[in-house]
C-alpha atoms as a PDB file:
ATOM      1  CA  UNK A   1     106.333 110.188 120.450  1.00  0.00           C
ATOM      2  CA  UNK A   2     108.425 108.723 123.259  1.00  0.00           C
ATOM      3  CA  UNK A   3     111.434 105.848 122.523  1.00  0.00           C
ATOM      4  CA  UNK A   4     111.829 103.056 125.259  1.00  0.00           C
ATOM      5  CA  UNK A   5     115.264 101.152 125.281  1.00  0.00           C
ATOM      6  CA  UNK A   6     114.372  97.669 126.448  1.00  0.00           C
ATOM      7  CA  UNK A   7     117.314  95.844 125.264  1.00  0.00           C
ATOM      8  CA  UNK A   8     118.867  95.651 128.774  1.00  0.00           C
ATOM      9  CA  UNK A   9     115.656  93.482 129.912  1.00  0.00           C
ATOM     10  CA  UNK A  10     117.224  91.066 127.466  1.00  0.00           C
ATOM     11  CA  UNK A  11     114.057  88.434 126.846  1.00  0.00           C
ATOM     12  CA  UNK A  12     111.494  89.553 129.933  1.00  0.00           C
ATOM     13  CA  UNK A  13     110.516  92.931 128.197  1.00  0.00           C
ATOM     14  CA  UNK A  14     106.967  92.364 127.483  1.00  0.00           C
ATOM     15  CA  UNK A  15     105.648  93.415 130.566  1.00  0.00           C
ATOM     16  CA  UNK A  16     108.073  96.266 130.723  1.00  0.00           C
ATOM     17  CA  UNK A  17     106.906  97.324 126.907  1.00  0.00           C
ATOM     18  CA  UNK A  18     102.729  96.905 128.218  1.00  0.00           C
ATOM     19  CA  UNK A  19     103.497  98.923 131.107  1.00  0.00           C
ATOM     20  CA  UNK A  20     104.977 101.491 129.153  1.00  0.00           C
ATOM     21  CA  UNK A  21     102.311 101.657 126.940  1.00  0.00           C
ATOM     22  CA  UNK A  22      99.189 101.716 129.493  1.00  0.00           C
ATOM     23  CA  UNK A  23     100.663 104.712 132.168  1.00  0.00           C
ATOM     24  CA  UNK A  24     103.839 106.362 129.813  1.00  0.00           C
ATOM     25  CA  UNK A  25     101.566 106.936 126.697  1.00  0.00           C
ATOM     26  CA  UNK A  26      98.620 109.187 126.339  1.00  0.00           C
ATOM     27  CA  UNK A  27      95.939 107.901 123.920  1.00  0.00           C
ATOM     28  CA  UNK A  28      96.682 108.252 120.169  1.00  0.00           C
ATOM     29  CA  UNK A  29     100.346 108.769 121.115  1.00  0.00           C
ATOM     30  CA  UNK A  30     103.419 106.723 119.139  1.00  0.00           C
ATOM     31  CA  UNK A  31     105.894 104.683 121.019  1.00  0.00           C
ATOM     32  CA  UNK A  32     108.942 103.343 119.620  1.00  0.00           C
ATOM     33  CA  UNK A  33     110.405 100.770 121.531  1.00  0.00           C
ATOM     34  CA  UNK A  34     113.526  98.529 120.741  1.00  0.00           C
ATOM     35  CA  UNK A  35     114.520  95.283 121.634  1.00  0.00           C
ATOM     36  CA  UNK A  36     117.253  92.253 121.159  1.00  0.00           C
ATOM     37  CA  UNK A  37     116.090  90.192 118.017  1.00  0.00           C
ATOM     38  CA  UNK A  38     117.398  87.000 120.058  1.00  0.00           C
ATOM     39  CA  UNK A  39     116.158  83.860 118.151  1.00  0.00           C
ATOM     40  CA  UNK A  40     113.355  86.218 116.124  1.00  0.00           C
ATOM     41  CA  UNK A  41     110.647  84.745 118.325  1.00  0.00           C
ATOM     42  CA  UNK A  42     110.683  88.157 120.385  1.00  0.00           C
ATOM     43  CA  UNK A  43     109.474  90.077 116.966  1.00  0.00           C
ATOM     44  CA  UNK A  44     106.274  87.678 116.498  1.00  0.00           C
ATOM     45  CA  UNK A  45     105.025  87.351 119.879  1.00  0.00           C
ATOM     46  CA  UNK A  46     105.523  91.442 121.165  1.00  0.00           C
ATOM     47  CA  UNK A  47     103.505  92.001 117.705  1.00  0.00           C
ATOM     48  CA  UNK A  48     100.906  89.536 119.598  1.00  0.00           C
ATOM     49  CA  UNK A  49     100.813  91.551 122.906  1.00  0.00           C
ATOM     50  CA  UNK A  50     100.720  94.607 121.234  1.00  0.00           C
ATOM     51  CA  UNK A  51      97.612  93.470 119.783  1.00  0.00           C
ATOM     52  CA  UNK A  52      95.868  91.727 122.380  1.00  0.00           C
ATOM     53  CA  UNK A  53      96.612  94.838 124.697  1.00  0.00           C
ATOM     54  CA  UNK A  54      94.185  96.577 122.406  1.00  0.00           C
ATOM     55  CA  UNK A  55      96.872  98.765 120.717  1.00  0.00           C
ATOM     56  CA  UNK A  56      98.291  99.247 116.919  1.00  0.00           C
ATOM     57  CA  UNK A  57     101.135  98.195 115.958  1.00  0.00           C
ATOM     58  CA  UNK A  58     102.151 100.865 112.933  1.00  0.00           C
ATOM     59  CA  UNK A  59     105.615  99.457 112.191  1.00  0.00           C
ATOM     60  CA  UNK A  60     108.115  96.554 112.805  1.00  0.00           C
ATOM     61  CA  UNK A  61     111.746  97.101 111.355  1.00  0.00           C
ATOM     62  CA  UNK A  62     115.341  95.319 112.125  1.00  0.00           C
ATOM     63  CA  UNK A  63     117.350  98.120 113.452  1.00  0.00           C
ATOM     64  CA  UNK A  64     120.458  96.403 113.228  1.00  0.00           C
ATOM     65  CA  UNK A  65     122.159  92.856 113.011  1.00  0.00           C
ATOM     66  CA  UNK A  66     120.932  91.998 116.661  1.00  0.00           C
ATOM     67  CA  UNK A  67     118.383  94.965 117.603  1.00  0.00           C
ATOM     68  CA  UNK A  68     114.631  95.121 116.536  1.00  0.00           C
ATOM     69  CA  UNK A  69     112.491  98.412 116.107  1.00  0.00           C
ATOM     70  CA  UNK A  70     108.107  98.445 116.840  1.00  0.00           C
ATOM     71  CA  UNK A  71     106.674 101.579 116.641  1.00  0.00           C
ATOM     72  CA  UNK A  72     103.036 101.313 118.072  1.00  0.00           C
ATOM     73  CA  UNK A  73     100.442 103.815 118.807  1.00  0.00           C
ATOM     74  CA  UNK A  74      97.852 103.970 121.402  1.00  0.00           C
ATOM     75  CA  UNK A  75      94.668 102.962 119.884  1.00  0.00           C
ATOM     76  CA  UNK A  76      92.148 100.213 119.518  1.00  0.00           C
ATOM     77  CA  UNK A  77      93.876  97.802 116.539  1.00  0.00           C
ATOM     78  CA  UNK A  78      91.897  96.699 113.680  1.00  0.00           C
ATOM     79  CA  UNK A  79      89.743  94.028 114.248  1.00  0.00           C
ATOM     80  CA  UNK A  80      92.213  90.694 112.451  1.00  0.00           C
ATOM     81  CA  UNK A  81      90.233  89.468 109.298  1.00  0.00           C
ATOM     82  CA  UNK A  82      90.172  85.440 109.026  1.00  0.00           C
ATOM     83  CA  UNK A  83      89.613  84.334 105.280  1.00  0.00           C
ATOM     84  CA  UNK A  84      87.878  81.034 104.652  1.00  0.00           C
ATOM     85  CA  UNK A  85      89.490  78.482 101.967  1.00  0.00           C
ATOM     86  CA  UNK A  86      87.226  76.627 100.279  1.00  0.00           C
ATOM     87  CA  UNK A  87      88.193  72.919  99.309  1.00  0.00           C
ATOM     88  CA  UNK A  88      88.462  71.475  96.089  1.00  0.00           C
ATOM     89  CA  UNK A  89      85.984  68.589  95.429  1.00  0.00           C
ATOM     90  CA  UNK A  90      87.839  65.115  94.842  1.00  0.00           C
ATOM     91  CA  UNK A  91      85.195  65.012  91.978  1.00  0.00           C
ATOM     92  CA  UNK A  92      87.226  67.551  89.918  1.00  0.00           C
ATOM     93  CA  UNK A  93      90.566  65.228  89.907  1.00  0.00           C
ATOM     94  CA  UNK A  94      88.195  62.064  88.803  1.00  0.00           C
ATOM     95  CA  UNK A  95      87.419  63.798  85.519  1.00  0.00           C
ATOM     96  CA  UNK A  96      91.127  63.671  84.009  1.00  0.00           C
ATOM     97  CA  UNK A  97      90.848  59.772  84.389  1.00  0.00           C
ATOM     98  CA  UNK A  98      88.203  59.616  82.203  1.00  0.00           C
ATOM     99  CA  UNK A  99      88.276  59.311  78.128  1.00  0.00           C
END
């Protein structure tokens, strides 16, 4: 388990963080890596990369009042599940207007 500082890259660590991960990190390996929370957008979207760069994210924590934590390990993420919502008929609210 290795732990990156990437506060100092301010909002322009993504890159930095993939980087990291693809030539600092052997497979199946942990990687903590911490970052300014900035407006919070930073949390969402390096969850995002994380995933799309075929890795896990294991754990996303606020450090502090203006530092945020991801731990993530080297290996192939879950695939995302998508649930389907079925609609309610408009038949089902004309029955209460009847007597």
């Amino acid at each position: 388990m290795k732990r990156y500082d990437l506060r100092p890259l301010k909002d322009n660590f993504y890159s930095r963080m993939l980087e990291l991960m693809d030539k600092d990190i052997k497979d199946g390996e942990n990687a903590i890596f911490l970052f300014e929370i900035g407006d919070f957008t930073h949390i969402q979207k390096s969850a995002d990369e994380i995933y799309e760069a075929g890795y896990t994210l294991m754990n996303s924590i606020k450090f502090n009042e203006v530092d945020w934590t991801i731990v993530v390990k080297k290996v192939k993420p879950e695939p995302r599940l998508v649930e389907e919502v079925q609609e309610e008929s408009d038949e089902d609210d004309d029955d209460d207007d009847e007597e």
